[in-house]
C-alpha atoms as a PDB file:
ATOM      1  CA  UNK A   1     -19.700   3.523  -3.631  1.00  0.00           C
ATOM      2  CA  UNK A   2     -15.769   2.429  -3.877  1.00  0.00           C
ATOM      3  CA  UNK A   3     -14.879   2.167  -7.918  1.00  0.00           C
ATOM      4  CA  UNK A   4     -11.435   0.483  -8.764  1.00  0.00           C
ATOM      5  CA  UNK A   5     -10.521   0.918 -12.151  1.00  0.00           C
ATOM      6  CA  UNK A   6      -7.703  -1.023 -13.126  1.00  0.00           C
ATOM      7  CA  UNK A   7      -4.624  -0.150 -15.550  1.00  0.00           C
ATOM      8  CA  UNK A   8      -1.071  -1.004 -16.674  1.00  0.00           C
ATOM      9  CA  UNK A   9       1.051  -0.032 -19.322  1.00  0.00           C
ATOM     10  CA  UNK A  10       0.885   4.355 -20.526  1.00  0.00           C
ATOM     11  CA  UNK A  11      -2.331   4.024 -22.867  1.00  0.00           C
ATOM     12  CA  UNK A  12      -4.465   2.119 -20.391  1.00  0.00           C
ATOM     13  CA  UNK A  13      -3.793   4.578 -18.062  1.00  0.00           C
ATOM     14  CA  UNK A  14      -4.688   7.702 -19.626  1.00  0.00           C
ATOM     15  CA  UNK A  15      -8.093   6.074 -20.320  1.00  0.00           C
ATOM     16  CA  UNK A  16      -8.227   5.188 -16.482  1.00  0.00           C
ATOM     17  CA  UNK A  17      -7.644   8.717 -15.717  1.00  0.00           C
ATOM     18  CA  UNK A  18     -10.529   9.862 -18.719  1.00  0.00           C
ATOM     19  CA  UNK A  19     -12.731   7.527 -16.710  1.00  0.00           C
ATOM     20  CA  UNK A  20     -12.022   8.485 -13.113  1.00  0.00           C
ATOM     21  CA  UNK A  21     -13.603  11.746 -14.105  1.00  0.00           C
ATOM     22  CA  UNK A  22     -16.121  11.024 -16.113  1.00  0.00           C
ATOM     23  CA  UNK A  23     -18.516   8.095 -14.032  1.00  0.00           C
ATOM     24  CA  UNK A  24     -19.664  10.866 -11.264  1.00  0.00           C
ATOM     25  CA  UNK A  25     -20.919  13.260 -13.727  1.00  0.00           C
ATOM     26  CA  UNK A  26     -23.400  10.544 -14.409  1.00  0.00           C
ATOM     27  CA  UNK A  27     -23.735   8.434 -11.877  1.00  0.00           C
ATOM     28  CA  UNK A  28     -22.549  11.395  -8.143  1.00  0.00           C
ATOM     29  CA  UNK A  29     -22.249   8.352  -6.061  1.00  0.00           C
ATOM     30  CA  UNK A  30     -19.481   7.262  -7.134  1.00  0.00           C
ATOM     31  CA  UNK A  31     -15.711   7.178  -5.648  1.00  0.00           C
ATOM     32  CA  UNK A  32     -13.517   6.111  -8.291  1.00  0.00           C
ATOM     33  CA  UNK A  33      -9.701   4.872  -7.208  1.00  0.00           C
ATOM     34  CA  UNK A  34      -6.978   5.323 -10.055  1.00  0.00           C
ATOM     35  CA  UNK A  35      -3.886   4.417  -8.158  1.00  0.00           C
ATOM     36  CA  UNK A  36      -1.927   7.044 -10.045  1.00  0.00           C
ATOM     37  CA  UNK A  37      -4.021   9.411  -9.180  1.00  0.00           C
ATOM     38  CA  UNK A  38      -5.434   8.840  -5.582  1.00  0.00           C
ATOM     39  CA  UNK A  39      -2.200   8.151  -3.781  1.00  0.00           C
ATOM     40  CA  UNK A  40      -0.298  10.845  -2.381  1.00  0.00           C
ATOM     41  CA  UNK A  41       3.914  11.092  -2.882  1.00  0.00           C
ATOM     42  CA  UNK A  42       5.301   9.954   0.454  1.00  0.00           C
ATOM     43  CA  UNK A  43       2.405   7.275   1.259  1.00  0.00           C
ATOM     44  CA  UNK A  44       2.971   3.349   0.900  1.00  0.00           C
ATOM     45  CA  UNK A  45       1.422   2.701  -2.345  1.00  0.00           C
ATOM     46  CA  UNK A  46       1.547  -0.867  -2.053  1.00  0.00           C
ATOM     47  CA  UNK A  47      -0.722  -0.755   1.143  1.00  0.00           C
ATOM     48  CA  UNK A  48      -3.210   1.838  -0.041  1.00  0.00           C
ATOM     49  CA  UNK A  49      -3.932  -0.454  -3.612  1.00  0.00           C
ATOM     50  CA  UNK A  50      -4.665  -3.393  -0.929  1.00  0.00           C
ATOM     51  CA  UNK A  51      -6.787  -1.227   1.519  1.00  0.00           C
ATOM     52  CA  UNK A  52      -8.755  -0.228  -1.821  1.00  0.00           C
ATOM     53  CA  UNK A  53      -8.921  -3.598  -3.767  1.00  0.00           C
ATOM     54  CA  UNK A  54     -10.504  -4.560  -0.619  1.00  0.00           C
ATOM     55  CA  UNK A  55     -13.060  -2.355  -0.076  1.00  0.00           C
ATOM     56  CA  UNK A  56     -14.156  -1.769  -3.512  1.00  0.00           C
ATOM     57  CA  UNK A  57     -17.787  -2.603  -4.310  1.00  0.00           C
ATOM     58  CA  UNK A  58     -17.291  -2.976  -8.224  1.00  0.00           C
ATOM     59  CA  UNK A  59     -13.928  -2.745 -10.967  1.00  0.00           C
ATOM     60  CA  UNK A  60     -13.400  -1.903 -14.131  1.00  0.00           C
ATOM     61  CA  UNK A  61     -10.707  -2.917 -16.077  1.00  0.00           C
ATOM     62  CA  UNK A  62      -8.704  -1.020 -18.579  1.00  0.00           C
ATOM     63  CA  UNK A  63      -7.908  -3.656 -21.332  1.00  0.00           C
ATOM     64  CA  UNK A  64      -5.409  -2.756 -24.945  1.00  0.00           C
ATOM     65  CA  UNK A  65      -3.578  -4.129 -26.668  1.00  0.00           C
ATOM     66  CA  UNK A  66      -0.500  -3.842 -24.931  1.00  0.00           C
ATOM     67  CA  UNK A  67      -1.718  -5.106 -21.254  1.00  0.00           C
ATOM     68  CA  UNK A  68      -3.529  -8.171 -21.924  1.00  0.00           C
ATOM     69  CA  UNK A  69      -1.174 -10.462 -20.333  1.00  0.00           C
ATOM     70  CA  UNK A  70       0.465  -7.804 -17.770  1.00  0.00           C
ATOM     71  CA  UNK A  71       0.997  -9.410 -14.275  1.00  0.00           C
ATOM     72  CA  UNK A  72      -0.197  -6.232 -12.745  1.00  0.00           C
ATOM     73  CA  UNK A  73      -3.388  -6.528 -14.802  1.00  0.00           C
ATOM     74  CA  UNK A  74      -3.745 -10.242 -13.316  1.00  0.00           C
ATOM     75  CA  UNK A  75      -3.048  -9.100  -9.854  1.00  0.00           C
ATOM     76  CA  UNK A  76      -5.611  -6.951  -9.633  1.00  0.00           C
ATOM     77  CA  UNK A  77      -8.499  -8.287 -12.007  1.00  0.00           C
ATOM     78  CA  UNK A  78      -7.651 -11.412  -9.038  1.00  0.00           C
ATOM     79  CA  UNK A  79      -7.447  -9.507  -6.338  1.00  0.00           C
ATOM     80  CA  UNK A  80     -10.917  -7.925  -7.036  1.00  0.00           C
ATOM     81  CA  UNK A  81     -12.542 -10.565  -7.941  1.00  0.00           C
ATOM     82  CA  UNK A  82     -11.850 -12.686  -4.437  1.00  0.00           C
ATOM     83  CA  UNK A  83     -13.065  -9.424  -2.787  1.00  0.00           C
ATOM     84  CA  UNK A  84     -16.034  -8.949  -4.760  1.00  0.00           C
ATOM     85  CA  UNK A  85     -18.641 -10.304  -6.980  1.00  0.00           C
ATOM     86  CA  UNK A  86     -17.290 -11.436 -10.341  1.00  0.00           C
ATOM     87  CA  UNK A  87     -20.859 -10.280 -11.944  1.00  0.00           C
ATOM     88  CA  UNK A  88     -19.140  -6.999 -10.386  1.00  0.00           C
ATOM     89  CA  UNK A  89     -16.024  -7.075 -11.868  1.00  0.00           C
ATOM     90  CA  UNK A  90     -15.714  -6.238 -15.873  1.00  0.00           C
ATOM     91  CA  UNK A  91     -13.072  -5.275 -18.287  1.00  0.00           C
ATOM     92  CA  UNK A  92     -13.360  -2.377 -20.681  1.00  0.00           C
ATOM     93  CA  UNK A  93     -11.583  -3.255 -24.146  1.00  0.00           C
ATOM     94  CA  UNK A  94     -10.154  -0.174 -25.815  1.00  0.00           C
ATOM     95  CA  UNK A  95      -7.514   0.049 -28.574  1.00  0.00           C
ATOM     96  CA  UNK A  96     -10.177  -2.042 -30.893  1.00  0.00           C
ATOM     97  CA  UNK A  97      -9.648  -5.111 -29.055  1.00  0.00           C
ATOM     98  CA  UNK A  98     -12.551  -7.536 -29.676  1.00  0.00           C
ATOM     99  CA  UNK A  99     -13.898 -10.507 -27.233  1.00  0.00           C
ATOM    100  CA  UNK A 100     -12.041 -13.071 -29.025  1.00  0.00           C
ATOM    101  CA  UNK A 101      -8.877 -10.954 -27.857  1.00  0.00           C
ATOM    102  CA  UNK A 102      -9.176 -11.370 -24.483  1.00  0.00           C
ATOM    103  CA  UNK A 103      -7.962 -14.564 -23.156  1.00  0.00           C
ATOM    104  CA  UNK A 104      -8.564 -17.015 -19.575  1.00  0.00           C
ATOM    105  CA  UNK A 105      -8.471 -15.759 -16.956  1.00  0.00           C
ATOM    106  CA  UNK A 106      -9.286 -12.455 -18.031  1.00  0.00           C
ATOM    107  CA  UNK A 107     -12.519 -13.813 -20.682  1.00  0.00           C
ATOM    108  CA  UNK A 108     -14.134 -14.721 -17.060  1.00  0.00           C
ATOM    109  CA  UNK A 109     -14.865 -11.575 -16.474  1.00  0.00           C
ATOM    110  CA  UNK A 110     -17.613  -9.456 -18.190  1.00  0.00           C
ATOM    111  CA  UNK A 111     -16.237  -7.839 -20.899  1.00  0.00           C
ATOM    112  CA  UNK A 112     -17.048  -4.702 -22.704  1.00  0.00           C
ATOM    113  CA  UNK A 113     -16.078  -3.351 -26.042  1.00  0.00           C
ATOM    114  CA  UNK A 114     -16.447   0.504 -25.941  1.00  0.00           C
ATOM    115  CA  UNK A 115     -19.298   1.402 -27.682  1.00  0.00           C
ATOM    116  CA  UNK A 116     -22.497   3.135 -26.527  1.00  0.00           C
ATOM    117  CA  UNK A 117     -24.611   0.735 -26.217  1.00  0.00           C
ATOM    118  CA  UNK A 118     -22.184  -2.106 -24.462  1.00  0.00           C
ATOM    119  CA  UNK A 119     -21.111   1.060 -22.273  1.00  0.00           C
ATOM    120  CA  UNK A 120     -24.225   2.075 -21.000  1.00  0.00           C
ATOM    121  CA  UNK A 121     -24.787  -1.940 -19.760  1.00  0.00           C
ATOM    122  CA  UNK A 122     -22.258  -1.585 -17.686  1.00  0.00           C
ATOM    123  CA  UNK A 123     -22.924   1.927 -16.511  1.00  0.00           C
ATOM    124  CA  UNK A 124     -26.032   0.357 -15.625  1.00  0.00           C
ATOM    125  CA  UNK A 125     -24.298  -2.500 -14.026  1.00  0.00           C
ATOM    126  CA  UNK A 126     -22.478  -0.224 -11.658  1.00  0.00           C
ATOM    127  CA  UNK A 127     -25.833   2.009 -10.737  1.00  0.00           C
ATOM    128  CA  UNK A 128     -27.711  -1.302  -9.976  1.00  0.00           C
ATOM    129  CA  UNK A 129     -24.631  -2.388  -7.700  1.00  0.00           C
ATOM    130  CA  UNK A 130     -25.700   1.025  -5.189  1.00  0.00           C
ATOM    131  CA  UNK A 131     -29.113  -0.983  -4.172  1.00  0.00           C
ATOM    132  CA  UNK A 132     -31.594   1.336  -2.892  1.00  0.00           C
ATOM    133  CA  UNK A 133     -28.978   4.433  -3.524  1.00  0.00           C
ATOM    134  CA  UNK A 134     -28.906   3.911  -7.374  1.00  0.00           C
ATOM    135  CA  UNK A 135     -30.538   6.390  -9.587  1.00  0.00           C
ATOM    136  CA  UNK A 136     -33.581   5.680 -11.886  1.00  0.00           C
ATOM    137  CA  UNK A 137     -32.584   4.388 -14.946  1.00  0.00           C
ATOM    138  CA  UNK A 138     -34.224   7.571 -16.208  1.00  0.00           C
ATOM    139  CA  UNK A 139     -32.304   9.960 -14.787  1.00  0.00           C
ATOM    140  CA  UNK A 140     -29.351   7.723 -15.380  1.00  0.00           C
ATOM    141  CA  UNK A 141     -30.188   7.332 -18.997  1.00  0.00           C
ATOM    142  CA  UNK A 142     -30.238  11.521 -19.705  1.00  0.00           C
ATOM    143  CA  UNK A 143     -27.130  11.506 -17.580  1.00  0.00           C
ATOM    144  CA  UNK A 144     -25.308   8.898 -20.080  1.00  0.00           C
ATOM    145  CA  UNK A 145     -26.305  10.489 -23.060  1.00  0.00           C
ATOM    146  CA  UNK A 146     -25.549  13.972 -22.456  1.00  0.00           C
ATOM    147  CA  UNK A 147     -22.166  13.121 -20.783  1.00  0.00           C
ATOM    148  CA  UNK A 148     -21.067   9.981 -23.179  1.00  0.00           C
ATOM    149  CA  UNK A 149     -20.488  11.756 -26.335  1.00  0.00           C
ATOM    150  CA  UNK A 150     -17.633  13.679 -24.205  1.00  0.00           C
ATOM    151  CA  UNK A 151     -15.831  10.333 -23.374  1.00  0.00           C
ATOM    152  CA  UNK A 152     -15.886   8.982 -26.554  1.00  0.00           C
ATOM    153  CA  UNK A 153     -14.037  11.927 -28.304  1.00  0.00           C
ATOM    154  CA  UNK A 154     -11.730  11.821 -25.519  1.00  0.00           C
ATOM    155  CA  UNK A 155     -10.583   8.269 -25.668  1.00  0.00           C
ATOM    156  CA  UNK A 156     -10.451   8.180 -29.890  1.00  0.00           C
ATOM    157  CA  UNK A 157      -8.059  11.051 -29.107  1.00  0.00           C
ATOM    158  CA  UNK A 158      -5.941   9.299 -26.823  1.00  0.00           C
ATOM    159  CA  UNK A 159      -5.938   6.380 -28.903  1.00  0.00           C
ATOM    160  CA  UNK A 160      -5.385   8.270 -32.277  1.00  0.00           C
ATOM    161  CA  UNK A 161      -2.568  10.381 -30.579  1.00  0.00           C
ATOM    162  CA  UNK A 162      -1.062   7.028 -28.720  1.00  0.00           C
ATOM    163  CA  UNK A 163       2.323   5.847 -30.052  1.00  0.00           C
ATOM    164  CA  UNK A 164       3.944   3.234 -27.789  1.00  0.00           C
ATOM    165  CA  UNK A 165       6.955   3.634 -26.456  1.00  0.00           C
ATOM    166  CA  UNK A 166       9.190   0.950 -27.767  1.00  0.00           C
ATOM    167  CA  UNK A 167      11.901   0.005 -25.491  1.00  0.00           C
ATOM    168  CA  UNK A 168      15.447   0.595 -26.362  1.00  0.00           C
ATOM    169  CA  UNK A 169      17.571  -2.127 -26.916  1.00  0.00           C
ATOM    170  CA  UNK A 170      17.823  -3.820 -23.474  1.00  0.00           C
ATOM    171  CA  UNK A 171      20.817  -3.529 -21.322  1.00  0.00           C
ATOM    172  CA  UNK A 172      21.731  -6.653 -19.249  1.00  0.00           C
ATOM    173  CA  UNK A 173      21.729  -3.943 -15.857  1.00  0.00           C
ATOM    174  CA  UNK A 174      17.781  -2.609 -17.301  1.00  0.00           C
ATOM    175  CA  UNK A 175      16.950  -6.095 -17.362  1.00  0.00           C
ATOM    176  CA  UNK A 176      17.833  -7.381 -14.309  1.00  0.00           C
ATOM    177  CA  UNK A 177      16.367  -4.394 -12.425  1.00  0.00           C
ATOM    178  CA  UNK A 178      12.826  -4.481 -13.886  1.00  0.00           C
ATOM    179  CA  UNK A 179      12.798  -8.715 -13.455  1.00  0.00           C
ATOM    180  CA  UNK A 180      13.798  -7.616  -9.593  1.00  0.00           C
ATOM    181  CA  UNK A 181      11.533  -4.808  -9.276  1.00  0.00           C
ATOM    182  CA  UNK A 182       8.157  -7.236 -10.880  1.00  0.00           C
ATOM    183  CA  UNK A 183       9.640 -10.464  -8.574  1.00  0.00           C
ATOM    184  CA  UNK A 184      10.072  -8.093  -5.914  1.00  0.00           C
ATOM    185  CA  UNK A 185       6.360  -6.526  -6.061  1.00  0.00           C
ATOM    186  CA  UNK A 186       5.332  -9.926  -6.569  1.00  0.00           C
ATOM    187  CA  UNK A 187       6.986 -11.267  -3.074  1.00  0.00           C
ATOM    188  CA  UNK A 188       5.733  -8.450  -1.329  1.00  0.00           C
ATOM    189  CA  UNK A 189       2.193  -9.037  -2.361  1.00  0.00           C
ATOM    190  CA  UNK A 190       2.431 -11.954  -0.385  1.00  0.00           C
ATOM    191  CA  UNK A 191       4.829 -11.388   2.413  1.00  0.00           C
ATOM    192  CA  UNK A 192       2.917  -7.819   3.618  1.00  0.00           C
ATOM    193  CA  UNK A 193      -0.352  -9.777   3.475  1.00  0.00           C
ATOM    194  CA  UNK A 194       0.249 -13.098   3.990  1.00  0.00           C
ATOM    195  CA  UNK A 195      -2.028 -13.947   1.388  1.00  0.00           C
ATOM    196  CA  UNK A 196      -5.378 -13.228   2.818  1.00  0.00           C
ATOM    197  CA  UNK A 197      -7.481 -15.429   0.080  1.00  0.00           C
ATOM    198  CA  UNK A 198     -10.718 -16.911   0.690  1.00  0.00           C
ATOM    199  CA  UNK A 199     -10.816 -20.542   0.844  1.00  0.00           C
ATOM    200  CA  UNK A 200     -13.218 -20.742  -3.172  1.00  0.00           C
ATOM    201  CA  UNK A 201     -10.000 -19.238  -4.533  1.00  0.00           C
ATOM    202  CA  UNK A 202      -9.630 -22.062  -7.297  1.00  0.00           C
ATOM    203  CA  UNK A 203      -6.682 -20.946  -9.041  1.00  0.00           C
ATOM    204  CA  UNK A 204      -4.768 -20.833  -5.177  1.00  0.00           C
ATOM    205  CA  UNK A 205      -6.404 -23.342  -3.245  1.00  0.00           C
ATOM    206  CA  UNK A 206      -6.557 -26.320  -5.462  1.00  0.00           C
ATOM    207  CA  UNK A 207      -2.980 -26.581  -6.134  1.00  0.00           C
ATOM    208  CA  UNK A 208      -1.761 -25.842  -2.681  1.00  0.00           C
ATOM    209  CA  UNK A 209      -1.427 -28.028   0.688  1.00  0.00           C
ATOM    210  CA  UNK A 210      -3.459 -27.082   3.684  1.00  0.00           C
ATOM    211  CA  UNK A 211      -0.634 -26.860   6.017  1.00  0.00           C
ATOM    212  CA  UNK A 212       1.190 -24.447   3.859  1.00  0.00           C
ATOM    213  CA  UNK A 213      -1.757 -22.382   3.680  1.00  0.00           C
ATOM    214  CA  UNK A 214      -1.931 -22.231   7.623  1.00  0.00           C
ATOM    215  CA  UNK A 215       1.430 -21.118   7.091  1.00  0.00           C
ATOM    216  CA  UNK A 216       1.393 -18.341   4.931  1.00  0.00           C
ATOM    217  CA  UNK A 217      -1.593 -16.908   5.626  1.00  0.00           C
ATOM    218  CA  UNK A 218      -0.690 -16.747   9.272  1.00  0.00           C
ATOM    219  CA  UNK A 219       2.327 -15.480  10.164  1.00  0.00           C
ATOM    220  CA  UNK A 220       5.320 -12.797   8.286  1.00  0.00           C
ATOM    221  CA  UNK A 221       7.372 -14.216   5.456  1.00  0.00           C
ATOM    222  CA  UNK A 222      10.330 -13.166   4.413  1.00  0.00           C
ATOM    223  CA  UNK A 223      11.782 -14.093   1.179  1.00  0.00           C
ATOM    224  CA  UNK A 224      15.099 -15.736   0.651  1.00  0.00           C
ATOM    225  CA  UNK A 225      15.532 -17.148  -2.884  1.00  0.00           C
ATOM    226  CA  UNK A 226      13.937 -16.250  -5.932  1.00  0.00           C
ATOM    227  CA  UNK A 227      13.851 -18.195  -9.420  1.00  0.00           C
ATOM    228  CA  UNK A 228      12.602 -17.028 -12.827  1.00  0.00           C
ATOM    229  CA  UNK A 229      13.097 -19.453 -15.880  1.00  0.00           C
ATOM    230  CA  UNK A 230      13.294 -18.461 -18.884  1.00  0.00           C
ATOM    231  CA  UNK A 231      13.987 -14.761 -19.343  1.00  0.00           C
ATOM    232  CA  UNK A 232      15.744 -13.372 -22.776  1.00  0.00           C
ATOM    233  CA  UNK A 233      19.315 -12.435 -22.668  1.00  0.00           C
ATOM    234  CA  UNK A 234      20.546  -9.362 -24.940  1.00  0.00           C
ATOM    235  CA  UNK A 235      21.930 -12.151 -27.150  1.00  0.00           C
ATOM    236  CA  UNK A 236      18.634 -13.562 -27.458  1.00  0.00           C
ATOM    237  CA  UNK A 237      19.279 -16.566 -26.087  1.00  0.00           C
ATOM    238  CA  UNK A 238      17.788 -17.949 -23.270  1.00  0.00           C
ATOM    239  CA  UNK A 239      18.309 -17.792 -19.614  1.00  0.00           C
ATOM    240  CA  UNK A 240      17.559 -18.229 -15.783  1.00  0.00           C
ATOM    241  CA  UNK A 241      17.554 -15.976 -13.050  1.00  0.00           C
ATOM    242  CA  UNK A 242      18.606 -16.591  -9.585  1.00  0.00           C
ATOM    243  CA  UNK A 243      18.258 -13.518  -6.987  1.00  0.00           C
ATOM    244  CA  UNK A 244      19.206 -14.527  -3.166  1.00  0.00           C
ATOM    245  CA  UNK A 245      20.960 -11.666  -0.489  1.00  0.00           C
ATOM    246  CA  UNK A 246      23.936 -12.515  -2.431  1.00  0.00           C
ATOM    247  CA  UNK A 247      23.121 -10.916  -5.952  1.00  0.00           C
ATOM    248  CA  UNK A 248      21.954 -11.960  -8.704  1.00  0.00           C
ATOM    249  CA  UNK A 249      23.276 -14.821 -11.042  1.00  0.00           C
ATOM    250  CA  UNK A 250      22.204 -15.625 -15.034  1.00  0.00           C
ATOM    251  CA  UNK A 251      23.314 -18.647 -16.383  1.00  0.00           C
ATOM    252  CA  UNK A 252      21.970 -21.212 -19.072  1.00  0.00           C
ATOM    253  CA  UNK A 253      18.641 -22.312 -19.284  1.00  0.00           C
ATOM    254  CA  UNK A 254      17.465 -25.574 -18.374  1.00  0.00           C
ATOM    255  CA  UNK A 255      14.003 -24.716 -18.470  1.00  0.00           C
ATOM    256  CA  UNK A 256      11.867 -26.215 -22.213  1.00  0.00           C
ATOM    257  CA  UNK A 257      10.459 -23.937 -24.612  1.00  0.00           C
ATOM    258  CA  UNK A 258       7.059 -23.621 -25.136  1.00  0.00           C
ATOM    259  CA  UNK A 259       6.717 -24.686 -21.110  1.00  0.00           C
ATOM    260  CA  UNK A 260       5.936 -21.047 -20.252  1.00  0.00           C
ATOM    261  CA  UNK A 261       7.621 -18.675 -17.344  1.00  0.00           C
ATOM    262  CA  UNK A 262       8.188 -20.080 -14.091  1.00  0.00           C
ATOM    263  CA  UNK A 263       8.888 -17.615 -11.179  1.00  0.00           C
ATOM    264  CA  UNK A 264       9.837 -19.528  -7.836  1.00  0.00           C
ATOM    265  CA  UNK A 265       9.940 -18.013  -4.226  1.00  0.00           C
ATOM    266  CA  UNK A 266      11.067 -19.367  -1.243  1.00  0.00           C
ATOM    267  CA  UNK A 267      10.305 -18.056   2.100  1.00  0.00           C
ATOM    268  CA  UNK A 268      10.996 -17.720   5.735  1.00  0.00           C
ATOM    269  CA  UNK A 269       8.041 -18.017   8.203  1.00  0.00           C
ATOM    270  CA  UNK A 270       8.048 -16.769  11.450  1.00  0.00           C
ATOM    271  CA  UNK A 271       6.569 -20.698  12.821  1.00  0.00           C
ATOM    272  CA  UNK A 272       9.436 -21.801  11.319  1.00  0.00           C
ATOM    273  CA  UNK A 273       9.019 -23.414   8.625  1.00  0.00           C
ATOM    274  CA  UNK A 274      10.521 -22.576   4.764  1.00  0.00           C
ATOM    275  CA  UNK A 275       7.820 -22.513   1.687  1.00  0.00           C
ATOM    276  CA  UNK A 276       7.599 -22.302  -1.970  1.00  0.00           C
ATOM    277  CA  UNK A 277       5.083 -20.039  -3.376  1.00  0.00           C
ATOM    278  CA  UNK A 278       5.010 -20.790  -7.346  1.00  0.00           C
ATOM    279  CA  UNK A 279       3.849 -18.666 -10.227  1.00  0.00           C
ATOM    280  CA  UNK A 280       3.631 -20.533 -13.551  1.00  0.00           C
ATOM    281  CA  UNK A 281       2.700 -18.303 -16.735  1.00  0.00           C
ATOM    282  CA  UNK A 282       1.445 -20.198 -19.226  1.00  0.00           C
ATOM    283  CA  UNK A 283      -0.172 -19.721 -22.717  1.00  0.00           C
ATOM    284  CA  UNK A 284      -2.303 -16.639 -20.893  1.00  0.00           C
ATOM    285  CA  UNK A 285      -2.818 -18.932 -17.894  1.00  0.00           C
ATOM    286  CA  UNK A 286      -1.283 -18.159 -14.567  1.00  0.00           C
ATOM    287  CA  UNK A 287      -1.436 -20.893 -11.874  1.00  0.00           C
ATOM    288  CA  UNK A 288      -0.340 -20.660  -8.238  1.00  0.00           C
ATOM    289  CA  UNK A 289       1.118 -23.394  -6.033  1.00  0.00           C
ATOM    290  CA  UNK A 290       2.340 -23.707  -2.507  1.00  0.00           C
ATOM    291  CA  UNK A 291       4.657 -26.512  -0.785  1.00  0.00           C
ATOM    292  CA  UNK A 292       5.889 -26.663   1.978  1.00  0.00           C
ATOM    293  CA  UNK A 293       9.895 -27.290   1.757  1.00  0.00           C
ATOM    294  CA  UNK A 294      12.128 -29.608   3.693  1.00  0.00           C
ATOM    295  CA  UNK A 295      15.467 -28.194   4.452  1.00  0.00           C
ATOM    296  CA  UNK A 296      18.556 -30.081   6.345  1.00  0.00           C
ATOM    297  CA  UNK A 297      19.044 -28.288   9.509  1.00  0.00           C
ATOM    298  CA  UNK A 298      22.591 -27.208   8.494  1.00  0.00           C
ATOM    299  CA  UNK A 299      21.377 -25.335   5.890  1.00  0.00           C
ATOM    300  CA  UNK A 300      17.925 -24.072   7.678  1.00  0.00           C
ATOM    301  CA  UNK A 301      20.402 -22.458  10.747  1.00  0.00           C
ATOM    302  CA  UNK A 302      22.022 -20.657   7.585  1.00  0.00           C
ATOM    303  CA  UNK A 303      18.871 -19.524   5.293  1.00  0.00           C
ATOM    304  CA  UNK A 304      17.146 -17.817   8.545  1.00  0.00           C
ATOM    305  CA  UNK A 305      19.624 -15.255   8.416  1.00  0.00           C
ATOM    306  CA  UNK A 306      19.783 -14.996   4.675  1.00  0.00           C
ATOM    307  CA  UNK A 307      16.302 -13.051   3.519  1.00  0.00           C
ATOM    308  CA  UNK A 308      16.643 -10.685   0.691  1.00  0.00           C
ATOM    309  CA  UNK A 309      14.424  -7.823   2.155  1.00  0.00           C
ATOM    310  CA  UNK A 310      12.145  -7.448   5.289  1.00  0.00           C
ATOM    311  CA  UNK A 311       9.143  -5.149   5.145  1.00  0.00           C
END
């Protein structure tokens, strides 16, 4: 059985790697995916995390401290959870985090602190999720506690020997690169697979139009125009970010505090037809819209030649 365990950021990912070995010495059956770890140099990634999001049959997620509200995090505790089960789907929370911690969406999920006990329900979780394959809870029991003492010690060393990296003090060209690179990732997600999301996707579906749906979820899109408001400046004041084929501009904000992060994409479809594909961040919230967007046809004849990137 497929196992996705989910990470993002360096101590959430040292765990994922502790736990990548350690679920088949107690439960054989297992095929745990760490992305890290399972993807050759040379292959495309980005593909391989789909192929495997999709065909997982249960995910564990990697919370600390540091992660909680990573968009990578989001993407995939989503992504998993429109391809499976959410009774299948549950977050681990290392680096002392407690349930309180963990905030919506993420608190929809089954959560776990990491202790014995709470462990060994979801080890159970995940044996029950093999049907008539699992193992009895016996066997699986004996299995647990010979092999769980092992974990532990490894993970309170991680943590104990775990100092973040702070990052320097940010350079306007480090900036801009890692807002392009996430925006980027983020635009690819959804032009490579046209946003293949079942139709009791709440946080997609109920803030987007039909038509634009049909749209994106049938045919390539390429994007031309990206938006994020606010992002901090060096000067700590801040800004918005405009990213088109032409570069990249910063100017002013117009966006309110306290509104959350808006990130904006507009894109190209092959019927035709320009869309907006919305990402608000918000308090731990992230909502999703769609709209479909009605250009002059001066301007259209011009934007059809003007994507950033085609994949």
């Amino acid at each position: 059985m497929k196992l996705f365990i989910s990470w993002s950021g360096q101590l959430s990912h040292k765990i994922a790697k502790e736990l990548k070995e350690w679920f088949p010495l107690v439960i054989n059956q297992l095929e745990p995916f760490v992305s890290s770890e399972n993807i050759k140099k040379g292959d495309r990634w980005m593909i391989d995390i789909y192929s495997e999001l999709e065909h997982s049959n249960f995910g564990v997620i990697c919370l600390t401290k540091e992660n909680l509200t990573e968009p990578w995090i989001m993407f995939e505790a989503g992504a998993l959870s429109k391809n499976i089960s959410q009774s299948r789907v549950s977050s681990v929370l290392f680096d002392n985090l407690k349930q309180n911690d963990v905030k919506s969406p993420l608190s929809l999920f089954q959560n776990t602190e990491f202790d014995k006990e709470e462990f060994r329900k979801l080890v159970s979780s995940i044996n029950n999720a093999l049907g008539d394959k699992k193992i009895s809870d016996t066997v699986l029991n004996r299995s647990f506690d010979k092999w769980f003492p092992e974990l532990e010690e490894k993970i309170k060393k991680i943590q104990d020997e775990y100092s973040p990296t702070l990052p320097p003090k940010q350079e306007g060209d480090n900036t801009l690169n890692e807002i392009l690179r996430t925006t980027k990732y983020i635009s690819n997600v959804v032009a490579r697979f046209n946003l293949k999301l079942p139709p009791d996707s709440l946080d997609f579906v109920r803030f987007s139009d039909e038509k634009t749906l049909e749209y994106a979820a049938n045919g390539n899109n390429h994007p031309i125009f990206i938006h994020v408001n606010p992002i901090n400046d060096t000067d700590g004041i801040l800004k918005e970010l405009s990213i088109s084929k032409k570069g990249m501009d910063i100017s002013p904000s117009t966006g309110q505090t306290g509104r959350g992060i808006l990130i904006e994409i507009l894109f190209y479809s092959e019927h035709d037809v320009f869309w907006k594909l919305t990402f608000h961040f918000h308090k731990g919230d992230t909502y999703v819209t769609t709209n479909i967007v009605d250009i002059p046809e001066e301007e259209a004849v011009l934007l059809r030649h003007e994507t950033i990137w085609r994949d």
